[in-house]
C-alpha atoms as a PDB file:
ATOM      1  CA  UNK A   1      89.810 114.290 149.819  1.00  0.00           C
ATOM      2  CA  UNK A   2      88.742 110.974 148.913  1.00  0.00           C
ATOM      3  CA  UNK A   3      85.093 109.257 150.072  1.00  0.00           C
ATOM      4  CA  UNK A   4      84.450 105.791 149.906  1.00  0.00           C
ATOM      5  CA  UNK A   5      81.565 106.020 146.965  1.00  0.00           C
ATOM      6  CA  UNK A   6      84.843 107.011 144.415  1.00  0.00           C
ATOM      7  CA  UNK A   7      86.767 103.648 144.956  1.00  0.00           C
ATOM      8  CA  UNK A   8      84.758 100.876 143.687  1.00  0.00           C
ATOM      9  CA  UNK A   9      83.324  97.788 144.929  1.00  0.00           C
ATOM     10  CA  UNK A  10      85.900  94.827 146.141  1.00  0.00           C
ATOM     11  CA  UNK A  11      85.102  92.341 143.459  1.00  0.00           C
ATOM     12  CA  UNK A  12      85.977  95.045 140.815  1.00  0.00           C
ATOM     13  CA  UNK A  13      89.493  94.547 142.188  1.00  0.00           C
ATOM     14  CA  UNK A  14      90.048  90.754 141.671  1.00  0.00           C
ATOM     15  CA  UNK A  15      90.249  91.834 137.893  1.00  0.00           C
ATOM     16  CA  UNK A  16      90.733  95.268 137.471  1.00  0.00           C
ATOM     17  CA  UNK A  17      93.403  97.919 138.764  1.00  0.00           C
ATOM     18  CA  UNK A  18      92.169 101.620 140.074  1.00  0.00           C
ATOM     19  CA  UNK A  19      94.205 104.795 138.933  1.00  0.00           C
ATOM     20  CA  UNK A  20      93.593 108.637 140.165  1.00  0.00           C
ATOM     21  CA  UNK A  21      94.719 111.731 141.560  1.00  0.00           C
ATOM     22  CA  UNK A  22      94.319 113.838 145.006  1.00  0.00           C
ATOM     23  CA  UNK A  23      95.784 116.863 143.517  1.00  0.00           C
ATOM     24  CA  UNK A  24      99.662 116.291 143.031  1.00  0.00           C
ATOM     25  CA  UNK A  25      99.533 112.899 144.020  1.00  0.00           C
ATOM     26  CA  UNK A  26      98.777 110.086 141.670  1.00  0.00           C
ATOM     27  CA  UNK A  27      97.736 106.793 143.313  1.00  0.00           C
ATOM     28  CA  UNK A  28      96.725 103.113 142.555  1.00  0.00           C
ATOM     29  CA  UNK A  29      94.988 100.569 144.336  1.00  0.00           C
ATOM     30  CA  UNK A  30      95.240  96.740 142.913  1.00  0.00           C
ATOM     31  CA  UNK A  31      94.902  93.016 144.212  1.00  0.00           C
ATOM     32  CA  UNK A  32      98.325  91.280 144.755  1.00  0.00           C
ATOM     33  CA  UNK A  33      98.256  87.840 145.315  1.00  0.00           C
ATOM     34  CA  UNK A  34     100.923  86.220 147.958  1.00  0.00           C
ATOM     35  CA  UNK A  35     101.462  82.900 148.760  1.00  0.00           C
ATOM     36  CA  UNK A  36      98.503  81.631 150.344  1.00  0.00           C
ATOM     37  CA  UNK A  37      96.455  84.866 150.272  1.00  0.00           C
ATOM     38  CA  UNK A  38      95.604  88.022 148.207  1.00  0.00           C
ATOM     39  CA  UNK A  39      96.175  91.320 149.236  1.00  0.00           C
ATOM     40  CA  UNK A  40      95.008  95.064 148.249  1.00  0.00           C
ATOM     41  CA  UNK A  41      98.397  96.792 147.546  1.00  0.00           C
ATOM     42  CA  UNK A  42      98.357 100.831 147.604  1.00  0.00           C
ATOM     43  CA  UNK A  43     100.967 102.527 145.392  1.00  0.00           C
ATOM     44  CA  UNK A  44     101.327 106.653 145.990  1.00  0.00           C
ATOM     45  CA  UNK A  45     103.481 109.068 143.603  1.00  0.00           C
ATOM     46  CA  UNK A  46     104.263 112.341 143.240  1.00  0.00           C
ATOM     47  CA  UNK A  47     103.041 113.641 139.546  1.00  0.00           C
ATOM     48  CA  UNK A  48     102.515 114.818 136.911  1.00  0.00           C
ATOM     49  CA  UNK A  49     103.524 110.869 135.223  1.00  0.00           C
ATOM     50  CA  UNK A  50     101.413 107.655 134.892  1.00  0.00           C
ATOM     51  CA  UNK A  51     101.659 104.722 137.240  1.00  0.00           C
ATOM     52  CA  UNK A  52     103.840 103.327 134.019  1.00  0.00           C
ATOM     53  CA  UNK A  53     106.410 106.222 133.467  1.00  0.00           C
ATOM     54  CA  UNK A  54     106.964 107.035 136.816  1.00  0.00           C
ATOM     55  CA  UNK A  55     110.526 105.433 138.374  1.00  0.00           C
ATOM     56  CA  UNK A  56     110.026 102.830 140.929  1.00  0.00           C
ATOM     57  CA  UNK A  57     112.301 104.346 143.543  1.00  0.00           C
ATOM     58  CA  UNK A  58     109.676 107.575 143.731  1.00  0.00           C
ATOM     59  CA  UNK A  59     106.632 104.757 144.423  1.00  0.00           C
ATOM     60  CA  UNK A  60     105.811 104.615 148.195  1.00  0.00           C
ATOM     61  CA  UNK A  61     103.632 100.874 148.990  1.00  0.00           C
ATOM     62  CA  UNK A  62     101.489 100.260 151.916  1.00  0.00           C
ATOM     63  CA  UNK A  63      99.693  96.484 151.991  1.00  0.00           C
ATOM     64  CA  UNK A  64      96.050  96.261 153.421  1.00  0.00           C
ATOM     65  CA  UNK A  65      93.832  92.850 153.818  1.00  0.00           C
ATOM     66  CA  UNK A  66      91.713  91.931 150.759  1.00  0.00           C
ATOM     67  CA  UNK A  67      88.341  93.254 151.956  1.00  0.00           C
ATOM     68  CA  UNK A  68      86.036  96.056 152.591  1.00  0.00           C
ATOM     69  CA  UNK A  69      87.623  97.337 155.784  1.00  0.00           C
ATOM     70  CA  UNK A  70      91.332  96.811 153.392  1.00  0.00           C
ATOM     71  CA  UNK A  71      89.615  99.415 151.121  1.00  0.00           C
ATOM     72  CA  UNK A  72      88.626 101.632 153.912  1.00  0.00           C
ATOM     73  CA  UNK A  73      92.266 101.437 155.552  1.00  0.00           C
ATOM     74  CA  UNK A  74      93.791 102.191 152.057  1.00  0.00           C
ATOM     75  CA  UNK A  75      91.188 105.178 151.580  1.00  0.00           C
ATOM     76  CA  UNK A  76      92.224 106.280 154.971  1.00  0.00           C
ATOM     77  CA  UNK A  77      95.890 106.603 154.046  1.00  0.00           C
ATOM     78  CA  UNK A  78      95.113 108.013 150.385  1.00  0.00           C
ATOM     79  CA  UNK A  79      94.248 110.628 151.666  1.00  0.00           C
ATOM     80  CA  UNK A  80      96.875 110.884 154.736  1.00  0.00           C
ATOM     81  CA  UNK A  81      99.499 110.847 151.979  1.00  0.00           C
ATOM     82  CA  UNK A  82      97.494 113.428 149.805  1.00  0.00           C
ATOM     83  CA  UNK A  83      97.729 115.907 152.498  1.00  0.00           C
ATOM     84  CA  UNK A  84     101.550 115.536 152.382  1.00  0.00           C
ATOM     85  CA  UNK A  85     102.184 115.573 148.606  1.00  0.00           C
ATOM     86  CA  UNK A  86      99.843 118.393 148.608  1.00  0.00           C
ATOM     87  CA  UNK A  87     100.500 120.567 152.075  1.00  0.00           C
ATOM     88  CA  UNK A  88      97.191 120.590 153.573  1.00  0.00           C
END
């Protein structure tokens, strides 16, 4: 299970993409900008494959608002999926 303290900071993510693992699932968290606004998108996969090798049809996407409480909602459903790819 995920805690806040492991994803970073919110500025870190108007540069940078975050990569890891709960177990068997692999997941990402990154800034997407849209028209007017930017948005945190979350990106969960099955393993064992990188964010890069891994088919885009096996990628399941969940948008959350670019801020703290986005990175708490995303955290929150990290770890929903986690217990699914991994049968908690």
């Amino acid at each position: 299970m995920l805690k806040r303290v492991q994803l970073f900071p919110l500025n870190f993510y108007k540069k940078q993409k975050f990569n890891g693992s709960i177990g068997n699932m692999n997941f990402r968290l990154e800034q997407v900008k849209k028209e007017t606004e930017s948005i945190l998108l979350g990106t969960v996969w099955e393993g064992p494959f990188c964010y890069d090798k891994t088919p885009r049809e096996k990628f399941v996407v969940q948008e959350f608002p670019f801020s703290e409480e986005g990175i708490c909602k995303a955290l929150d459903w990290f770890n929903e999926k986690g217990n699914e790819y991994n049968k908690v």
